[in-house]
PDB file of N, CA and C in Angstrom:
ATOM      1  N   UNK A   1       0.846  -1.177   0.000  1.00  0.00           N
ATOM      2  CA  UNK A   1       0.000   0.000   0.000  1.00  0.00           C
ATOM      3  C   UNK A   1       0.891   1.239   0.000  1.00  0.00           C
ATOM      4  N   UNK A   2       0.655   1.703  -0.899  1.00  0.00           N
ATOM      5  CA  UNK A   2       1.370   3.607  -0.760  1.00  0.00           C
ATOM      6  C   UNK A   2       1.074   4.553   0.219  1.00  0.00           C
ATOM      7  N   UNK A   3       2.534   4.962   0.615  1.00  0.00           N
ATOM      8  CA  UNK A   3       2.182   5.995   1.792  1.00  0.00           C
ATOM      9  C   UNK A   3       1.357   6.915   1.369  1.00  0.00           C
ATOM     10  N   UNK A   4       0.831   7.623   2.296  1.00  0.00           N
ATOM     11  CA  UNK A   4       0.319   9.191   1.174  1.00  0.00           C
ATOM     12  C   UNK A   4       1.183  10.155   1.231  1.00  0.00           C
ATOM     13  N   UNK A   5       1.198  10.599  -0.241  1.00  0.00           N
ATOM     14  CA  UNK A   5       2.634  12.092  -0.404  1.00  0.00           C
ATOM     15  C   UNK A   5       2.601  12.929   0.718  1.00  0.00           C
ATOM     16  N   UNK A   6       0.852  13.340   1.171  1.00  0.00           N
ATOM     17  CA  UNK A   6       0.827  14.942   2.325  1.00  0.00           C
ATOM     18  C   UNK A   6       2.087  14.266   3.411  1.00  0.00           C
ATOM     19  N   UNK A   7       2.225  12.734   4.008  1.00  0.00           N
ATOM     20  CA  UNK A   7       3.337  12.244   4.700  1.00  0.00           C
ATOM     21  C   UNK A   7       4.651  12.639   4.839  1.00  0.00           C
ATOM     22  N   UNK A   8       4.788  12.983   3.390  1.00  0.00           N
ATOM     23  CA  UNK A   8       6.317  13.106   2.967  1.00  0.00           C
ATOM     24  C   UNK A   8       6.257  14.516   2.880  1.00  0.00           C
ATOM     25  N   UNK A   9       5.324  15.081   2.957  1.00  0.00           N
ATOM     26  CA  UNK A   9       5.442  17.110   2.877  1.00  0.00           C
ATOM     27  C   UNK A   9       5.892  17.251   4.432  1.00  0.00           C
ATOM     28  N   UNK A  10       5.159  16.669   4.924  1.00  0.00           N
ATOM     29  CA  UNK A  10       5.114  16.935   6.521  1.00  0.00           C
ATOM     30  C   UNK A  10       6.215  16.270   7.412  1.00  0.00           C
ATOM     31  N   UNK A  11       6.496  15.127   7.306  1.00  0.00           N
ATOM     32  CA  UNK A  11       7.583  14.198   8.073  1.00  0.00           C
ATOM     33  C   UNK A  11       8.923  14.267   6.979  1.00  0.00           C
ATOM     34  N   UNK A  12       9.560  14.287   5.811  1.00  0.00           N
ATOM     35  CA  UNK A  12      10.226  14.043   5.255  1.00  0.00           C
ATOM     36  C   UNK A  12      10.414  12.869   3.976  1.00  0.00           C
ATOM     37  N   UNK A  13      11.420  13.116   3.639  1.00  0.00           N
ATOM     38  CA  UNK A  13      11.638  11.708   2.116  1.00  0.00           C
ATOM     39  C   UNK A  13      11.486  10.267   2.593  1.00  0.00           C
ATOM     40  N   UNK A  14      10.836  10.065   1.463  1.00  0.00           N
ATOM     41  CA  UNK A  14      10.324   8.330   1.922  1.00  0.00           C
ATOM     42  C   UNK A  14      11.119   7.664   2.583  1.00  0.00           C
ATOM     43  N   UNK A  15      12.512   7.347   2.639  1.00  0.00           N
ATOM     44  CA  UNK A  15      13.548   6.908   2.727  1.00  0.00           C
ATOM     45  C   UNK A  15      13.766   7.302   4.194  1.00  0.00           C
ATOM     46  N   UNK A  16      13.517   8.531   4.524  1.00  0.00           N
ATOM     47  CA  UNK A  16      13.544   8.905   6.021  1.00  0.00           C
ATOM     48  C   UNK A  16      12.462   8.269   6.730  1.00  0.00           C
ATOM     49  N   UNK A  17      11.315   8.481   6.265  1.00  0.00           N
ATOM     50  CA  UNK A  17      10.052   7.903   6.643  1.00  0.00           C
ATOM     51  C   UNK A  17      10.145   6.143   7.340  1.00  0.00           C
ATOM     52  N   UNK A  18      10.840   5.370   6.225  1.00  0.00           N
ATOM     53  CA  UNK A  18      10.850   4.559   6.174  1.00  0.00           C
ATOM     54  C   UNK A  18      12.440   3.878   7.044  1.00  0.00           C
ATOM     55  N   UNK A  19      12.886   4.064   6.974  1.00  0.00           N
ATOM     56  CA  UNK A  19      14.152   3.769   7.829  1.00  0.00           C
ATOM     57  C   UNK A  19      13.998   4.620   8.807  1.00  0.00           C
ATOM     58  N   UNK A  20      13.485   5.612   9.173  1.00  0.00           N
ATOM     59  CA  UNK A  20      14.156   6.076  10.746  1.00  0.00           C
ATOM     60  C   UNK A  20      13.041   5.605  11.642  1.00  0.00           C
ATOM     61  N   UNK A  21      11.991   4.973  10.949  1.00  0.00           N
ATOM     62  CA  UNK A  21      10.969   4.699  11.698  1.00  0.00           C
ATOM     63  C   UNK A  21      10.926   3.435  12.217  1.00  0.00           C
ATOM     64  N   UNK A  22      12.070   2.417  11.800  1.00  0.00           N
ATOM     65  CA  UNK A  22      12.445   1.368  12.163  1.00  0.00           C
ATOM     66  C   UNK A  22      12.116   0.998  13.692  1.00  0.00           C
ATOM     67  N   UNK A  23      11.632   0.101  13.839  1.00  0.00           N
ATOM     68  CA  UNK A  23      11.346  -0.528  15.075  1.00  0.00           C
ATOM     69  C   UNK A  23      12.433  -1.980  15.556  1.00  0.00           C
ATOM     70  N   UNK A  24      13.478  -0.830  16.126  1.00  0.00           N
ATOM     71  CA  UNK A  24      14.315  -1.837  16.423  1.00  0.00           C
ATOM     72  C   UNK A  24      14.074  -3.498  17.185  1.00  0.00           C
ATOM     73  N   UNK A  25      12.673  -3.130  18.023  1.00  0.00           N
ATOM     74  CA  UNK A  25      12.955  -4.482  18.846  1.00  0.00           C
ATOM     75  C   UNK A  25      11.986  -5.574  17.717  1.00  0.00           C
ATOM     76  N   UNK A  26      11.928  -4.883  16.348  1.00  0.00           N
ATOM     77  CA  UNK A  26      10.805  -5.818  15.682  1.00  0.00           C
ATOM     78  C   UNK A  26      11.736  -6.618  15.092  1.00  0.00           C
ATOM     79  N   UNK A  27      13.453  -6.713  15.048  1.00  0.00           N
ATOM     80  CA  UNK A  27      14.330  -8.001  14.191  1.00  0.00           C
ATOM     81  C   UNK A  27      14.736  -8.430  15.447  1.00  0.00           C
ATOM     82  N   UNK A  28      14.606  -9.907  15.033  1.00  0.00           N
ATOM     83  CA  UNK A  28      15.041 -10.750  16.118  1.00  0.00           C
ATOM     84  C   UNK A  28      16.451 -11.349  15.725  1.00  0.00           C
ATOM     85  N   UNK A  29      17.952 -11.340  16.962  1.00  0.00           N
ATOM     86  CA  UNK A  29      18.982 -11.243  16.437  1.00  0.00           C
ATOM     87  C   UNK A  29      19.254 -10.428  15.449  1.00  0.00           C
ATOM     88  N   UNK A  30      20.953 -10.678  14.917  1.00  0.00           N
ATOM     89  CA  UNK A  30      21.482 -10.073  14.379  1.00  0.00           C
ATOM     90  C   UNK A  30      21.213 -10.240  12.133  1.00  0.00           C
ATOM     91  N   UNK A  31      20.972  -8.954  12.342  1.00  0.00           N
ATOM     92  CA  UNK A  31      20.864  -8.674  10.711  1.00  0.00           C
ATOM     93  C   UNK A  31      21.503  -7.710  10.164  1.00  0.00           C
ATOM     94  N   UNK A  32      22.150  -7.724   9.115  1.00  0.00           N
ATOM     95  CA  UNK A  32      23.244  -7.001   8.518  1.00  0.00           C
ATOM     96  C   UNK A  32      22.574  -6.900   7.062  1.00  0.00           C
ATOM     97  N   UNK A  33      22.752  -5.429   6.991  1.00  0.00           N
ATOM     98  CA  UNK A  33      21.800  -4.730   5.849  1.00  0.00           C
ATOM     99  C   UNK A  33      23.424  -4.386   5.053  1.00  0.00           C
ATOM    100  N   UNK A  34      23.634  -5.297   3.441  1.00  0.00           N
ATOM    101  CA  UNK A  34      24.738  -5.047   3.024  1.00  0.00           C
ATOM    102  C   UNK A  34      24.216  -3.229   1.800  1.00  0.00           C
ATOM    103  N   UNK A  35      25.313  -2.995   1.669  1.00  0.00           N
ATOM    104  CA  UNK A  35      25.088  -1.918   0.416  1.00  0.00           C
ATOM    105  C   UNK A  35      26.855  -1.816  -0.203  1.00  0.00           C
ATOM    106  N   UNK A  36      26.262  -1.547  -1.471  1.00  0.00           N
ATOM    107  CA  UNK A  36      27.678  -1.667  -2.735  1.00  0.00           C
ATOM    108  C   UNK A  36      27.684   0.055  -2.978  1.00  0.00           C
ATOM    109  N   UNK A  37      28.460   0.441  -2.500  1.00  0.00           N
ATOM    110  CA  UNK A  37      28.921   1.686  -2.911  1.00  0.00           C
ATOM    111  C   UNK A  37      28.619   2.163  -4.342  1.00  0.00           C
ATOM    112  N   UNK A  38      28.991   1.020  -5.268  1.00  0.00           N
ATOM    113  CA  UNK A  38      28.641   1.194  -6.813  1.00  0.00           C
ATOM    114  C   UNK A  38      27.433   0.999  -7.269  1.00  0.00           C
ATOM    115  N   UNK A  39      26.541   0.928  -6.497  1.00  0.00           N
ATOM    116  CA  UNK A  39      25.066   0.817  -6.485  1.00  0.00           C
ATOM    117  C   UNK A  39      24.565   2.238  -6.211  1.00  0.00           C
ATOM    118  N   UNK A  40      23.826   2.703  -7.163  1.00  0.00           N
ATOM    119  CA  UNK A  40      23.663   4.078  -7.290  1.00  0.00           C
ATOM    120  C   UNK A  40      22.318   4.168  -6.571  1.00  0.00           C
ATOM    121  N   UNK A  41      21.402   3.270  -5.520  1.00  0.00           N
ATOM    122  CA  UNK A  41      20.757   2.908  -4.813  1.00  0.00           C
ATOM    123  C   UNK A  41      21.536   2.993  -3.387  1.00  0.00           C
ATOM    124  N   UNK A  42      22.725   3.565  -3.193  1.00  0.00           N
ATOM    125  CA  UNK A  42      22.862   2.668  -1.954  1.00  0.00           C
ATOM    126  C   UNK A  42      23.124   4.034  -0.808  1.00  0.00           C
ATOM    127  N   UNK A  43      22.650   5.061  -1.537  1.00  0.00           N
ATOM    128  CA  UNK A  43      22.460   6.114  -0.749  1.00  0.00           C
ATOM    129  C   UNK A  43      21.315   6.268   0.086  1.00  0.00           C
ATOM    130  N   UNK A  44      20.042   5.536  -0.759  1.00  0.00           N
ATOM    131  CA  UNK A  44      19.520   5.761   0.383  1.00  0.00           C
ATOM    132  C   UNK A  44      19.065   3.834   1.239  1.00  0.00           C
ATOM    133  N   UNK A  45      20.277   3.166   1.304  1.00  0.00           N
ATOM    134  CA  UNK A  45      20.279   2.402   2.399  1.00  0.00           C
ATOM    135  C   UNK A  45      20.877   2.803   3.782  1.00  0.00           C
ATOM    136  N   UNK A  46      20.837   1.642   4.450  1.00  0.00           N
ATOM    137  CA  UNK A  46      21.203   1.768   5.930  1.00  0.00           C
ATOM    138  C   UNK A  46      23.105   1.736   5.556  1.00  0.00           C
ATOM    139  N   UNK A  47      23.672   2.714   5.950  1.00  0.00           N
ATOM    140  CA  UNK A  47      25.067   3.006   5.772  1.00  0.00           C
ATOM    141  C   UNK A  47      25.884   3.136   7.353  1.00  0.00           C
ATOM    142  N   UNK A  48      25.041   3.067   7.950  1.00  0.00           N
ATOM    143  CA  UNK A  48      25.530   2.782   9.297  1.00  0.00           C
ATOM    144  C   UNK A  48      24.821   1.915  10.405  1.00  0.00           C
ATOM    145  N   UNK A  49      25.400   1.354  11.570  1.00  0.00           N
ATOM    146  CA  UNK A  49      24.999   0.660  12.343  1.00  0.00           C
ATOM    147  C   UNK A  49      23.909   1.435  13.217  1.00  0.00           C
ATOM    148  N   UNK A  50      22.512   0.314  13.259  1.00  0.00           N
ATOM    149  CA  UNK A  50      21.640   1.203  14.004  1.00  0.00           C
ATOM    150  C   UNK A  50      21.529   0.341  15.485  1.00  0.00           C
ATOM    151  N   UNK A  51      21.964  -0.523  15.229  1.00  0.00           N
ATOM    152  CA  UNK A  51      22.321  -1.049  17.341  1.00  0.00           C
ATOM    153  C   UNK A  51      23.407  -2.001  17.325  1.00  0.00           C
ATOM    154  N   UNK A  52      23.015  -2.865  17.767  1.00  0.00           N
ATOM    155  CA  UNK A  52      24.833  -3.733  18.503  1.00  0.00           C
ATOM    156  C   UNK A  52      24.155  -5.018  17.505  1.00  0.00           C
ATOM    157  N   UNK A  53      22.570  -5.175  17.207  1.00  0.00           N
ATOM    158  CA  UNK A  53      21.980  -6.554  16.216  1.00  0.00           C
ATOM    159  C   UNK A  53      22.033  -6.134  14.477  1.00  0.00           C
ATOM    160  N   UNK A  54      22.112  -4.481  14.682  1.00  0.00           N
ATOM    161  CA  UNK A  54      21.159  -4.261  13.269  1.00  0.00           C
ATOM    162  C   UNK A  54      22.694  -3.028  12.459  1.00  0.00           C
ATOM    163  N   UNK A  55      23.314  -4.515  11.875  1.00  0.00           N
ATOM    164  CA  UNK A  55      24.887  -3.885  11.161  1.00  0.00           C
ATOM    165  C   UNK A  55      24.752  -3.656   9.820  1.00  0.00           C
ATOM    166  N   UNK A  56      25.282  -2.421   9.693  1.00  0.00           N
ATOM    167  CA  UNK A  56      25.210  -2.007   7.989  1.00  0.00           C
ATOM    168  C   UNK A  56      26.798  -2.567   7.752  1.00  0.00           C
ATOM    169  N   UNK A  57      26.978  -3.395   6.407  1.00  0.00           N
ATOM    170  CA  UNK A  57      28.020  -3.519   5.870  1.00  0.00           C
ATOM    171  C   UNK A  57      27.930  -3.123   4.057  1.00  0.00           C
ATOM    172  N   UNK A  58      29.351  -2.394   4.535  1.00  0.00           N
ATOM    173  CA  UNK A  58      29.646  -1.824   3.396  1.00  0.00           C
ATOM    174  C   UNK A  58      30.490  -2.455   2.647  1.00  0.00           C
ATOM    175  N   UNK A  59      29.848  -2.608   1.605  1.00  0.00           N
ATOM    176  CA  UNK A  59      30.835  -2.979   0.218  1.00  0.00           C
ATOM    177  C   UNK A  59      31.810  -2.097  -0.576  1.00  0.00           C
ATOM    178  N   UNK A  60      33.091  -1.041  -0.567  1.00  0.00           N
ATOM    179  CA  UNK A  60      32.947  -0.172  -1.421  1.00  0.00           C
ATOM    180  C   UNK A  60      33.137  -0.369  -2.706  1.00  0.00           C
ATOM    181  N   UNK A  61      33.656  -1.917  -3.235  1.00  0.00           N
ATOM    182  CA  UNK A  61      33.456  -1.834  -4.897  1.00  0.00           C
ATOM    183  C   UNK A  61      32.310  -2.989  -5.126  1.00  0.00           C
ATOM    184  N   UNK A  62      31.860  -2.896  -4.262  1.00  0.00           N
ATOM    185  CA  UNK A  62      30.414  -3.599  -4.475  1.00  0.00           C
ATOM    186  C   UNK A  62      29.150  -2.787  -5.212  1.00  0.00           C
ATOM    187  N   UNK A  63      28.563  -4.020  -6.697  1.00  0.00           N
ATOM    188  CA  UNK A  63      27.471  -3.087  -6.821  1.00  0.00           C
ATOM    189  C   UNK A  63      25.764  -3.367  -6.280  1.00  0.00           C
ATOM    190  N   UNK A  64      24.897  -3.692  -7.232  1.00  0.00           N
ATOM    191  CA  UNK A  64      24.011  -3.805  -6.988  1.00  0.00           C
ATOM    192  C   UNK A  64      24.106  -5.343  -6.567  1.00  0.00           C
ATOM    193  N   UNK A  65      23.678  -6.047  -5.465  1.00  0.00           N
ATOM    194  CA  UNK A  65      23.410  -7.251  -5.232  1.00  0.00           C
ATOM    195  C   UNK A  65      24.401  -8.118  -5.374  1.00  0.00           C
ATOM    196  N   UNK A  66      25.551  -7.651  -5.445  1.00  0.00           N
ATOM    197  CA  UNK A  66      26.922  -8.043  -6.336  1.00  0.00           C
ATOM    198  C   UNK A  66      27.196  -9.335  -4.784  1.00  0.00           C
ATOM    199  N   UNK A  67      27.120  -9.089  -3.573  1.00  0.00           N
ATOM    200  CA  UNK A  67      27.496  -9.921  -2.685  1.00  0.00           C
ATOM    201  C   UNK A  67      26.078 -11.022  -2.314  1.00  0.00           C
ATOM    202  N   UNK A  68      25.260 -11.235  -3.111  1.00  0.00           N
ATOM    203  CA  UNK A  68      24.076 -12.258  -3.136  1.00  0.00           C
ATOM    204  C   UNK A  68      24.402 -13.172  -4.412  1.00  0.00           C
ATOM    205  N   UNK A  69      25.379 -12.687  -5.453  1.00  0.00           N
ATOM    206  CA  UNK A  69      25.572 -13.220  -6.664  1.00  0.00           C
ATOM    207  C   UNK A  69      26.731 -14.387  -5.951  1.00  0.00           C
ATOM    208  N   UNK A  70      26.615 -15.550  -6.892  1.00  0.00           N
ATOM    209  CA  UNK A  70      27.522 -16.953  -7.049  1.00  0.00           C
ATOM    210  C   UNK A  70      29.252 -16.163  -6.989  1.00  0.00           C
ATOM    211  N   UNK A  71      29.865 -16.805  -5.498  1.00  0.00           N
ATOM    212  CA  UNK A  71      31.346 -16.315  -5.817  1.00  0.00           C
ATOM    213  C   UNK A  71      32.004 -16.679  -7.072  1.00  0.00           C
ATOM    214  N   UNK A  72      32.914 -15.920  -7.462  1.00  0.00           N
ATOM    215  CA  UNK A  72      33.851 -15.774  -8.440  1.00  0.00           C
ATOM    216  C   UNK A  72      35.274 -15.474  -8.367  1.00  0.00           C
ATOM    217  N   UNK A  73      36.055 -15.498  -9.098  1.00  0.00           N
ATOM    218  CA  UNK A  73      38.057 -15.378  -9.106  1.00  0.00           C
ATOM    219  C   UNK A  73      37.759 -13.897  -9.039  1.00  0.00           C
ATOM    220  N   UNK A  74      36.882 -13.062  -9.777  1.00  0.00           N
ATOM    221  CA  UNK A  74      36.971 -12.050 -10.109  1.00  0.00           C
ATOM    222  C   UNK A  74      36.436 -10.610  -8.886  1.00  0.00           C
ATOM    223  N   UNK A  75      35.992 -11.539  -7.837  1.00  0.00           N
ATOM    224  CA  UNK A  75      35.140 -10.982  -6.597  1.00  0.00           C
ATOM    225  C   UNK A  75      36.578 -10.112  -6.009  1.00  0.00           C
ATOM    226  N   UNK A  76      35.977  -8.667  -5.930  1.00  0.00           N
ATOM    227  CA  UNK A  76      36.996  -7.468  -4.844  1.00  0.00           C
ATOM    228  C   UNK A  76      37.016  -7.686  -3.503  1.00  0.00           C
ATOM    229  N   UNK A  77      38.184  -7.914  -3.232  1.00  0.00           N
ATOM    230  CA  UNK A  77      38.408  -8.360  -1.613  1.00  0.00           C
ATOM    231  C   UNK A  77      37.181  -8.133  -0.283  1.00  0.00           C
ATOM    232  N   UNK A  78      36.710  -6.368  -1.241  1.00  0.00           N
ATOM    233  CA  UNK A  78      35.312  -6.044  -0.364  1.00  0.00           C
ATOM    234  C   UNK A  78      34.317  -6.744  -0.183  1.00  0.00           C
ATOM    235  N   UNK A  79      33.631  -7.658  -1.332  1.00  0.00           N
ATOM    236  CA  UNK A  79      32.635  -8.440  -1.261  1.00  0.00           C
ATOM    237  C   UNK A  79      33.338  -9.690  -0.861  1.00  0.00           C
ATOM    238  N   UNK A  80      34.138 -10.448  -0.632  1.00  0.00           N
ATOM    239  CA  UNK A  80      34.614 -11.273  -0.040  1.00  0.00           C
ATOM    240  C   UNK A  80      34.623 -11.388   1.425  1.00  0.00           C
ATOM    241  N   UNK A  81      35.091 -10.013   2.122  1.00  0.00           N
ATOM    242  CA  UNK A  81      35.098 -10.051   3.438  1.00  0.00           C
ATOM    243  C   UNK A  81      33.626  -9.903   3.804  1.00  0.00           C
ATOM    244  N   UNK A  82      32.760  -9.201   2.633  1.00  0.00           N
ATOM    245  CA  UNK A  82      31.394  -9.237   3.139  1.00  0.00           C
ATOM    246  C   UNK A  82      30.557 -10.325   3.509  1.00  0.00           C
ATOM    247  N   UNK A  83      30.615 -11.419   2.655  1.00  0.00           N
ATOM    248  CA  UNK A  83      29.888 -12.326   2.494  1.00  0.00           C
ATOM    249  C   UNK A  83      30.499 -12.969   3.841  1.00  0.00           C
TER     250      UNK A  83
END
């Protein structure tokens, strides 16, 4: 279901809306939200740690989904240590 826009006049960009409104005690254990620097998406992910369960890892020559893809010879040390 779509937020309604008047939301985003009043509280801020979807992206704010939607991530700062996070309800931390709603993930159970630890979850790590990855993002690829070369993912022109990955600005508006989670780029930092939001508690001691809920870890942003950064890829920086990572792109889109690049650390969910089948390893390879050709994988940057970054997505290696990610995975």
């Amino acid at each position: 279901m779509p937020l309604p826009e008047k939301m985003f006049e009043d509280i801020g960009s979807r992206t704010d809306v939607l991530y700062n409104s996070l309800n931390t005690s709603d993930f159970p254990g630890e979850n790590k939200f990855s993002n690829g620097l070369l993912d022109p998406w990955s600005s508006a992910g989670v780029l930092q740690n939001l508690s001691d369960t809920l870890l942003a890892v950064i890829i920086d020559l990572g792109g889109h989904h690049l650390d969910l893809f089948f390893p390879t010879k050709n994988d940057p040390e970054s997505v290696i240590k990610a995975r």
